[in-house]
C-alpha atoms as a PDB file:
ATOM      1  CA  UNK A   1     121.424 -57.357 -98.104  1.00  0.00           C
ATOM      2  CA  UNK A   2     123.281 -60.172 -97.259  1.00  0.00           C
ATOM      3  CA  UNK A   3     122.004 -62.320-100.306  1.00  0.00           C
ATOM      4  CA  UNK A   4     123.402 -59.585-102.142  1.00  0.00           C
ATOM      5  CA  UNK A   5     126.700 -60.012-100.501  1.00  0.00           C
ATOM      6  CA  UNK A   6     126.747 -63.365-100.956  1.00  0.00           C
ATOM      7  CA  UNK A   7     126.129 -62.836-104.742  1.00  0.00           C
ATOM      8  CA  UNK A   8     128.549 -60.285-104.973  1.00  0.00           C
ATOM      9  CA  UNK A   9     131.531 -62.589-103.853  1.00  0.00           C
ATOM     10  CA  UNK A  10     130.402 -65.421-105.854  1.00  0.00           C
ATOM     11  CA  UNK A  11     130.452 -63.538-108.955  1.00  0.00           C
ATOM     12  CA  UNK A  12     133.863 -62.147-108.323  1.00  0.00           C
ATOM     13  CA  UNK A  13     135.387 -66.016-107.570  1.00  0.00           C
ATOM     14  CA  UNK A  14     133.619 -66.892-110.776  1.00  0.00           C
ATOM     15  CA  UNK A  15     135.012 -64.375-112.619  1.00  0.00           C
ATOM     16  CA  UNK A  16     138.836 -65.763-111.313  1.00  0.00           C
ATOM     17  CA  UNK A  17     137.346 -69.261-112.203  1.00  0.00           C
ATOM     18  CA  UNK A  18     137.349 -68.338-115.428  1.00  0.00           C
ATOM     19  CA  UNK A  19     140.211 -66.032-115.759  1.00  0.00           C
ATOM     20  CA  UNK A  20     142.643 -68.547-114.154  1.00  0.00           C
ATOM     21  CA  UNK A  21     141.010 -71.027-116.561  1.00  0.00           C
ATOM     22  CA  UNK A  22     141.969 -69.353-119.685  1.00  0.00           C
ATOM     23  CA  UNK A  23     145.327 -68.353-118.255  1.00  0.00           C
ATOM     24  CA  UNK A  24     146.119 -72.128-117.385  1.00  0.00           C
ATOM     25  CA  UNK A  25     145.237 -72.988-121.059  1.00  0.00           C
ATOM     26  CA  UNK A  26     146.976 -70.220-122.868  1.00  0.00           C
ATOM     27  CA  UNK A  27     150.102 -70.943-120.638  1.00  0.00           C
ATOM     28  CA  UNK A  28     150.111 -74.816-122.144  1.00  0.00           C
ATOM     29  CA  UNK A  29     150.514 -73.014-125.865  1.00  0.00           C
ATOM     30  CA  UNK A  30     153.864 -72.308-127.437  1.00  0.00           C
ATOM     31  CA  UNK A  31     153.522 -68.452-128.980  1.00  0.00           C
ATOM     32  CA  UNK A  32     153.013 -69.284-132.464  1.00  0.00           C
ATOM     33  CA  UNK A  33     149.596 -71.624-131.452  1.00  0.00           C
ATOM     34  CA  UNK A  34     148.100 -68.561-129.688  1.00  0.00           C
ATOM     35  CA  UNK A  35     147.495 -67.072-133.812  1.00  0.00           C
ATOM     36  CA  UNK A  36     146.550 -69.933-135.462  1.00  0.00           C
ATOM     37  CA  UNK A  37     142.761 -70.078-136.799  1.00  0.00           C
ATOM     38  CA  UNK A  38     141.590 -73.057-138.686  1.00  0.00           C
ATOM     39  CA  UNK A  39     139.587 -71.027-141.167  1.00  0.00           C
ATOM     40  CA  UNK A  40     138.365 -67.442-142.203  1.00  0.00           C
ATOM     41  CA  UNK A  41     135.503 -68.363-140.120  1.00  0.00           C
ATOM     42  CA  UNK A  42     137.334 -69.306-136.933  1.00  0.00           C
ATOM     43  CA  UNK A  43     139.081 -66.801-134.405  1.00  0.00           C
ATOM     44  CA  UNK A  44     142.832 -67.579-133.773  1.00  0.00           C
ATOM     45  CA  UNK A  45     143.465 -67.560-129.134  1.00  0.00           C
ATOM     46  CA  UNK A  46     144.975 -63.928-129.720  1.00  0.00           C
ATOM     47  CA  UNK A  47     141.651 -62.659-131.544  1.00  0.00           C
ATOM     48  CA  UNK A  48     139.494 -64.209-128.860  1.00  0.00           C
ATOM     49  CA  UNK A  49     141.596 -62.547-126.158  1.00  0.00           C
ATOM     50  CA  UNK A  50     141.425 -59.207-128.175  1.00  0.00           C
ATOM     51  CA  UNK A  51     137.496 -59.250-127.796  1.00  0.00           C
ATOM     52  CA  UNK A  52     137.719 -60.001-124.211  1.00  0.00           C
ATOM     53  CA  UNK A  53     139.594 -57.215-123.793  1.00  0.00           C
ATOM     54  CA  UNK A  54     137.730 -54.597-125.846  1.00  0.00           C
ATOM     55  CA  UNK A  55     134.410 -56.087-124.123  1.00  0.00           C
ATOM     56  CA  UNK A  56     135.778 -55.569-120.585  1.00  0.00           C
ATOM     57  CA  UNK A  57     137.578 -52.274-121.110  1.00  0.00           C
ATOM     58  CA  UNK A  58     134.036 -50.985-122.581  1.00  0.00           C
ATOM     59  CA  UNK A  59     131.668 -52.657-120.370  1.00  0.00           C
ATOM     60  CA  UNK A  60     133.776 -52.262-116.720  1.00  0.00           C
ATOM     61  CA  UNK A  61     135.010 -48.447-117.532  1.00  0.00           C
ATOM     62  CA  UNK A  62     133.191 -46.041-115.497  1.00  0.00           C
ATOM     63  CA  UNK A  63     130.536 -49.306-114.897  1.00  0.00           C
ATOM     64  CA  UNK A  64     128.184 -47.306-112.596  1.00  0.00           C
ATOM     65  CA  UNK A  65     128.115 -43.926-114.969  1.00  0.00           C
ATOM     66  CA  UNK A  66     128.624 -44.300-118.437  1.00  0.00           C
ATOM     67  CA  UNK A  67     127.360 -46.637-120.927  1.00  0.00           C
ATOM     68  CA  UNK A  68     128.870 -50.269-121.547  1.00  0.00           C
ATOM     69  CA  UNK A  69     129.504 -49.423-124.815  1.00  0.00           C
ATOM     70  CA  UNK A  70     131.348 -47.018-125.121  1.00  0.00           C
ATOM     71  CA  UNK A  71     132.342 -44.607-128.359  1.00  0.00           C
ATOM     72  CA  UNK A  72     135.986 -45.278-128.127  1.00  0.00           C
ATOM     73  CA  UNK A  73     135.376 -48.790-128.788  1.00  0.00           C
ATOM     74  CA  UNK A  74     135.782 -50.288-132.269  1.00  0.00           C
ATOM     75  CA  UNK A  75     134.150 -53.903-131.818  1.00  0.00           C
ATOM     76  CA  UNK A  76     134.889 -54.994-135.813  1.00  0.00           C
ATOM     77  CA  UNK A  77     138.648 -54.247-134.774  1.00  0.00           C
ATOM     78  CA  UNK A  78     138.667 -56.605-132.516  1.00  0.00           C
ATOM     79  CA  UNK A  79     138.420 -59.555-134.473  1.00  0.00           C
ATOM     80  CA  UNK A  80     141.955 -58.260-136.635  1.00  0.00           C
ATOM     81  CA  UNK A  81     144.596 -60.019-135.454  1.00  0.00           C
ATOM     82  CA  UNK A  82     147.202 -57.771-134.416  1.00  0.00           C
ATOM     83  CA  UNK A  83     148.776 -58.790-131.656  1.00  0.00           C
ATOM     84  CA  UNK A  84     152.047 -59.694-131.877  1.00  0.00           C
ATOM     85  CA  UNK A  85     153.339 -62.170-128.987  1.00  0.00           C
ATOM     86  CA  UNK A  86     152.273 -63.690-125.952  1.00  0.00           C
ATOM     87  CA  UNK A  87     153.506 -61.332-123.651  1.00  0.00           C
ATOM     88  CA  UNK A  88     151.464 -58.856-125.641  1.00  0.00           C
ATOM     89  CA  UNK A  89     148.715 -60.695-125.343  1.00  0.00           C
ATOM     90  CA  UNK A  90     148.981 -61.812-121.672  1.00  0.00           C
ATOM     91  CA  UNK A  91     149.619 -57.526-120.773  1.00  0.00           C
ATOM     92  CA  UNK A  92     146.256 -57.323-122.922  1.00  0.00           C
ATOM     93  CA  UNK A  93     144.692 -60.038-120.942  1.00  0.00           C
ATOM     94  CA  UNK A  94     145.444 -58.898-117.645  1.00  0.00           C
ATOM     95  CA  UNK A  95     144.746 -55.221-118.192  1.00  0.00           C
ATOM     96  CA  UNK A  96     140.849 -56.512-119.203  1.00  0.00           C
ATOM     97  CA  UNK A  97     140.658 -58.415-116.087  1.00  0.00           C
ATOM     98  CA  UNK A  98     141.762 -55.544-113.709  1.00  0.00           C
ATOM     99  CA  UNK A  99     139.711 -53.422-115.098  1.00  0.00           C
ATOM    100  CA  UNK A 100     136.440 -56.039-114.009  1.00  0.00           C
ATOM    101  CA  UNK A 101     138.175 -56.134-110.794  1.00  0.00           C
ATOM    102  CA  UNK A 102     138.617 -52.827-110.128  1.00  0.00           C
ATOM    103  CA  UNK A 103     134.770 -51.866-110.850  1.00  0.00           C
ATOM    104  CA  UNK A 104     133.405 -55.061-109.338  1.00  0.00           C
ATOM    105  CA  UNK A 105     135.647 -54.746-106.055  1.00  0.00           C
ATOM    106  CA  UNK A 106     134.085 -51.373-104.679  1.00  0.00           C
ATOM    107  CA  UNK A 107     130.508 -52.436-105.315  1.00  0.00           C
ATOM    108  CA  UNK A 108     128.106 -52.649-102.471  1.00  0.00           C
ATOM    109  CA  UNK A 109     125.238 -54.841-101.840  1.00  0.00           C
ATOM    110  CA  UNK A 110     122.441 -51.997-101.869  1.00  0.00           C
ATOM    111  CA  UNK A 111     124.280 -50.918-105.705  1.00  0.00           C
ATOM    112  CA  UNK A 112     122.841 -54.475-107.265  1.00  0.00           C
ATOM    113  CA  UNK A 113     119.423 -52.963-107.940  1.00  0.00           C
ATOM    114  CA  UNK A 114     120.986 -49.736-109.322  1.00  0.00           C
ATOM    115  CA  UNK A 115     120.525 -49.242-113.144  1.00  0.00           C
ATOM    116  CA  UNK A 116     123.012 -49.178-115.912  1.00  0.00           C
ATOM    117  CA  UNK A 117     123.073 -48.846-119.835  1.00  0.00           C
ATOM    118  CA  UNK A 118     124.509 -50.937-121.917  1.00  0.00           C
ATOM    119  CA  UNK A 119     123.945 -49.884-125.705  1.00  0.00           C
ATOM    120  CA  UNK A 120     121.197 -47.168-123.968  1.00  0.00           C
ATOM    121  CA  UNK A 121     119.453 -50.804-122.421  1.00  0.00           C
ATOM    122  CA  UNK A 122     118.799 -50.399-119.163  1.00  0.00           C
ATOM    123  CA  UNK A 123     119.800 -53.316-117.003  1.00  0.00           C
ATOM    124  CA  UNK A 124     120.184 -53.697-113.126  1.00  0.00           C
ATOM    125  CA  UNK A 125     123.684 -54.115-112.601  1.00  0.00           C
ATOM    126  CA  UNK A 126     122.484 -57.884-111.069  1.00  0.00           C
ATOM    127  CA  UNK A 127     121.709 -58.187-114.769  1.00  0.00           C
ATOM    128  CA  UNK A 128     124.518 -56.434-116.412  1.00  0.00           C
ATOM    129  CA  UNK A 129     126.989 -58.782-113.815  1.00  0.00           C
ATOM    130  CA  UNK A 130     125.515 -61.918-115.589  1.00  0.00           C
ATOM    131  CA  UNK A 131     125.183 -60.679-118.749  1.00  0.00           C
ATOM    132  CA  UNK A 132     129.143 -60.992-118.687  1.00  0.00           C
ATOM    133  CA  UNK A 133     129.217 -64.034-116.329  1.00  0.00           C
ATOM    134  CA  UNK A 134     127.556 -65.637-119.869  1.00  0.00           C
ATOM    135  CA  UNK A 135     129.749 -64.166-122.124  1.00  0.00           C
ATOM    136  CA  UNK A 136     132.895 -64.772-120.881  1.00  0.00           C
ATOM    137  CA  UNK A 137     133.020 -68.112-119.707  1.00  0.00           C
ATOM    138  CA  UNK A 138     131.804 -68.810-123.450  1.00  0.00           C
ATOM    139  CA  UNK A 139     134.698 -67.362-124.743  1.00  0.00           C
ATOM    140  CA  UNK A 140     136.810 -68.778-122.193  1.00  0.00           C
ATOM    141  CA  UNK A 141     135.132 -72.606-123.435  1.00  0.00           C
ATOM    142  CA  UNK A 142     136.335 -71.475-127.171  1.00  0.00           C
ATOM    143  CA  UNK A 143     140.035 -70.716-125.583  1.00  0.00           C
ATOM    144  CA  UNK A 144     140.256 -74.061-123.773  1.00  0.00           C
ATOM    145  CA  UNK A 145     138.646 -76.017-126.660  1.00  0.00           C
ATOM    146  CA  UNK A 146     141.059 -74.352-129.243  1.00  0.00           C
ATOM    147  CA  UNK A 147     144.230 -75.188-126.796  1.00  0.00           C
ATOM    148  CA  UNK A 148     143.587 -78.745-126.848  1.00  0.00           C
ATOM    149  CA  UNK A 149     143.211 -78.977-129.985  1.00  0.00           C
ATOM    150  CA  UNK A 150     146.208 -76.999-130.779  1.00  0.00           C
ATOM    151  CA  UNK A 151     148.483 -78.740-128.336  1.00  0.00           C
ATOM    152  CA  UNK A 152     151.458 -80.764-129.532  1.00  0.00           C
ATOM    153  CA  UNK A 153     152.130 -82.785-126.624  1.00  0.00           C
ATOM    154  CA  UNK A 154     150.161 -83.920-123.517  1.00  0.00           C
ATOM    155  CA  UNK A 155     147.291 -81.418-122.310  1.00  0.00           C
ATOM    156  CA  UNK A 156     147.688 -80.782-118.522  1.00  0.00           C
ATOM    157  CA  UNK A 157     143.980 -81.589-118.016  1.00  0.00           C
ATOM    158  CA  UNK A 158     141.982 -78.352-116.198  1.00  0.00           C
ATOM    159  CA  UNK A 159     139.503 -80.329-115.054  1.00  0.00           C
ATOM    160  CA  UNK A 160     139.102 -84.165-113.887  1.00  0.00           C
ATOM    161  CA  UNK A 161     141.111 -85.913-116.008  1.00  0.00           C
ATOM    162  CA  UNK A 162     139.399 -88.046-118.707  1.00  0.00           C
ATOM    163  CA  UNK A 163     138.713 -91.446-117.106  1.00  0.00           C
ATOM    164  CA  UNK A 164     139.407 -90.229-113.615  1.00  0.00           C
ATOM    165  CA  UNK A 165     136.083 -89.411-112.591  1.00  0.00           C
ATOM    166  CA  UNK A 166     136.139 -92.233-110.121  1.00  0.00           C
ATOM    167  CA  UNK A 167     138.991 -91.950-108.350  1.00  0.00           C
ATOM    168  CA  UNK A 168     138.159 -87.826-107.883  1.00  0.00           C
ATOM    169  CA  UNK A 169     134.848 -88.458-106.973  1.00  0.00           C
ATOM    170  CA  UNK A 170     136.289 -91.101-104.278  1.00  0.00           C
ATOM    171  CA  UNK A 171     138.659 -89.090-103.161  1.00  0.00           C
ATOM    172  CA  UNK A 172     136.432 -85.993-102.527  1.00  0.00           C
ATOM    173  CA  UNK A 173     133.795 -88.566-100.996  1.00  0.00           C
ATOM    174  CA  UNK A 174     136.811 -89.875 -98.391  1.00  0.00           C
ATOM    175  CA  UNK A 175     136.828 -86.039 -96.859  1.00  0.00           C
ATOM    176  CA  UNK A 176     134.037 -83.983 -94.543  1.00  0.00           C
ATOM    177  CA  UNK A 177     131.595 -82.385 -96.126  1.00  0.00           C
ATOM    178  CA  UNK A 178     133.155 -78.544 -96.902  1.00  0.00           C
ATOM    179  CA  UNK A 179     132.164 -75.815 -98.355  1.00  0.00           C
ATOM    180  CA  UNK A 180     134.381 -74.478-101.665  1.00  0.00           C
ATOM    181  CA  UNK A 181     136.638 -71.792-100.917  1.00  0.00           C
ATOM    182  CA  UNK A 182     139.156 -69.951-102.885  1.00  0.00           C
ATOM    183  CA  UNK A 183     142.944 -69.966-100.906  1.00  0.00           C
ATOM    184  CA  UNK A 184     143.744 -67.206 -98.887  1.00  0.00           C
ATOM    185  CA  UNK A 185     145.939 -66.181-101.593  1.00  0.00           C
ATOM    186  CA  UNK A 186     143.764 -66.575-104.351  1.00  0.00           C
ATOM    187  CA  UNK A 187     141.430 -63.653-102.465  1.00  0.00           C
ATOM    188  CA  UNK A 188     144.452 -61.351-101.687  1.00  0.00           C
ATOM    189  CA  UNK A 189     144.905 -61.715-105.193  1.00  0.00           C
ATOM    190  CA  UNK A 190     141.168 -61.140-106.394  1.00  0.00           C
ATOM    191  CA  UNK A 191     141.266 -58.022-103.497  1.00  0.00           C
ATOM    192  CA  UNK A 192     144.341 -56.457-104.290  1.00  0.00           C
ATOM    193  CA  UNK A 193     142.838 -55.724-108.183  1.00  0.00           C
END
């Protein structure tokens, strides 16, 4: 069981990885960039946000009883662009996420192997945690590629800064070995949801 503690933790600090990710990016946008999309083809920030949250509100509802997809949710809607500010879509955002949270926090170890449906598929919920841990980070690529390219001024780089690999990798060679941990208040937040 352990191992299965281990994985549960790890998915929930990648799953703040990648929600702090997007949140850093979006933050770097003025309003108007979040609704931009290049083509009919492309989704604008807001759209890609808006199928986050659909996804998570169907998947993470009820996680352990009820189907991931739900019959409340209309998937084609959520690729309509219709929110209409940031702080909209930031409320949207963060109601998605607590909803992951809040069925991913209560989970125990021994529940891993338990099955759940998504679209009457049966998957283990090991499965059905990296099923998402796939899907959203992809979306979250889509949100940080978009920014950049939307950004007027200087991107804030969320990663090691083009050209800088050197002087990270020397300073993170100049400490003790350690082992990655989120801040204490990075967990209070990721416990408190």
């Amino acid at each position: 069981m352990e191992a299965n503690s281990h994985f549960l933790e790890s998915a929930k600090k990648q799953f703040l990885y990648y929600k702090t990710l997007g949140e850093k990016a979006i933050h770097q946008l003025e309003d108007e960039q979040l609704f931009v999309a290049l083509n009919e083809d492309t989704n604008s920030i807001a759209t890609i946000v808006k199928h986050l949250h659909g996804n998570m509100l169907s998947r993470w509802t009820d996680f352990l009883t009820s189907d991931g997809e739900k019959d409340w949710r209309k998937r084609d809607d959520e690729f309509v662009d219709t929110y209409q500010s940031k702080e909209e879509l930031l409320e949207k955002w963060n109601e998605a996420w607590d909803c992951l949270f809040n069925a991913l926090n209560p989970l125990q170890p021994e529940q891993l192997t338990d099955i759940i449906y998504i679209r009457n598929e049966g998957h283990t919920v090991v499965e059905a945690i990296n099923r998402q841990l796939a899907h959203y980070p992809y979306h979250i690529g889509q949100i940080v590629f978009y920014a950049k390219l939307l950004k007027k001024t200087e991107w804030d780089s969320l990663s090691i800064p083009k050209n800088k690999s050197g002087d990270y990798n020397a300073a993170k060679f100049s400490k003790e070995k350690s082992i990655k941990n989120f801040t204490d208040d990075e967990l209070k937040g990721l416990n408190s949801k």
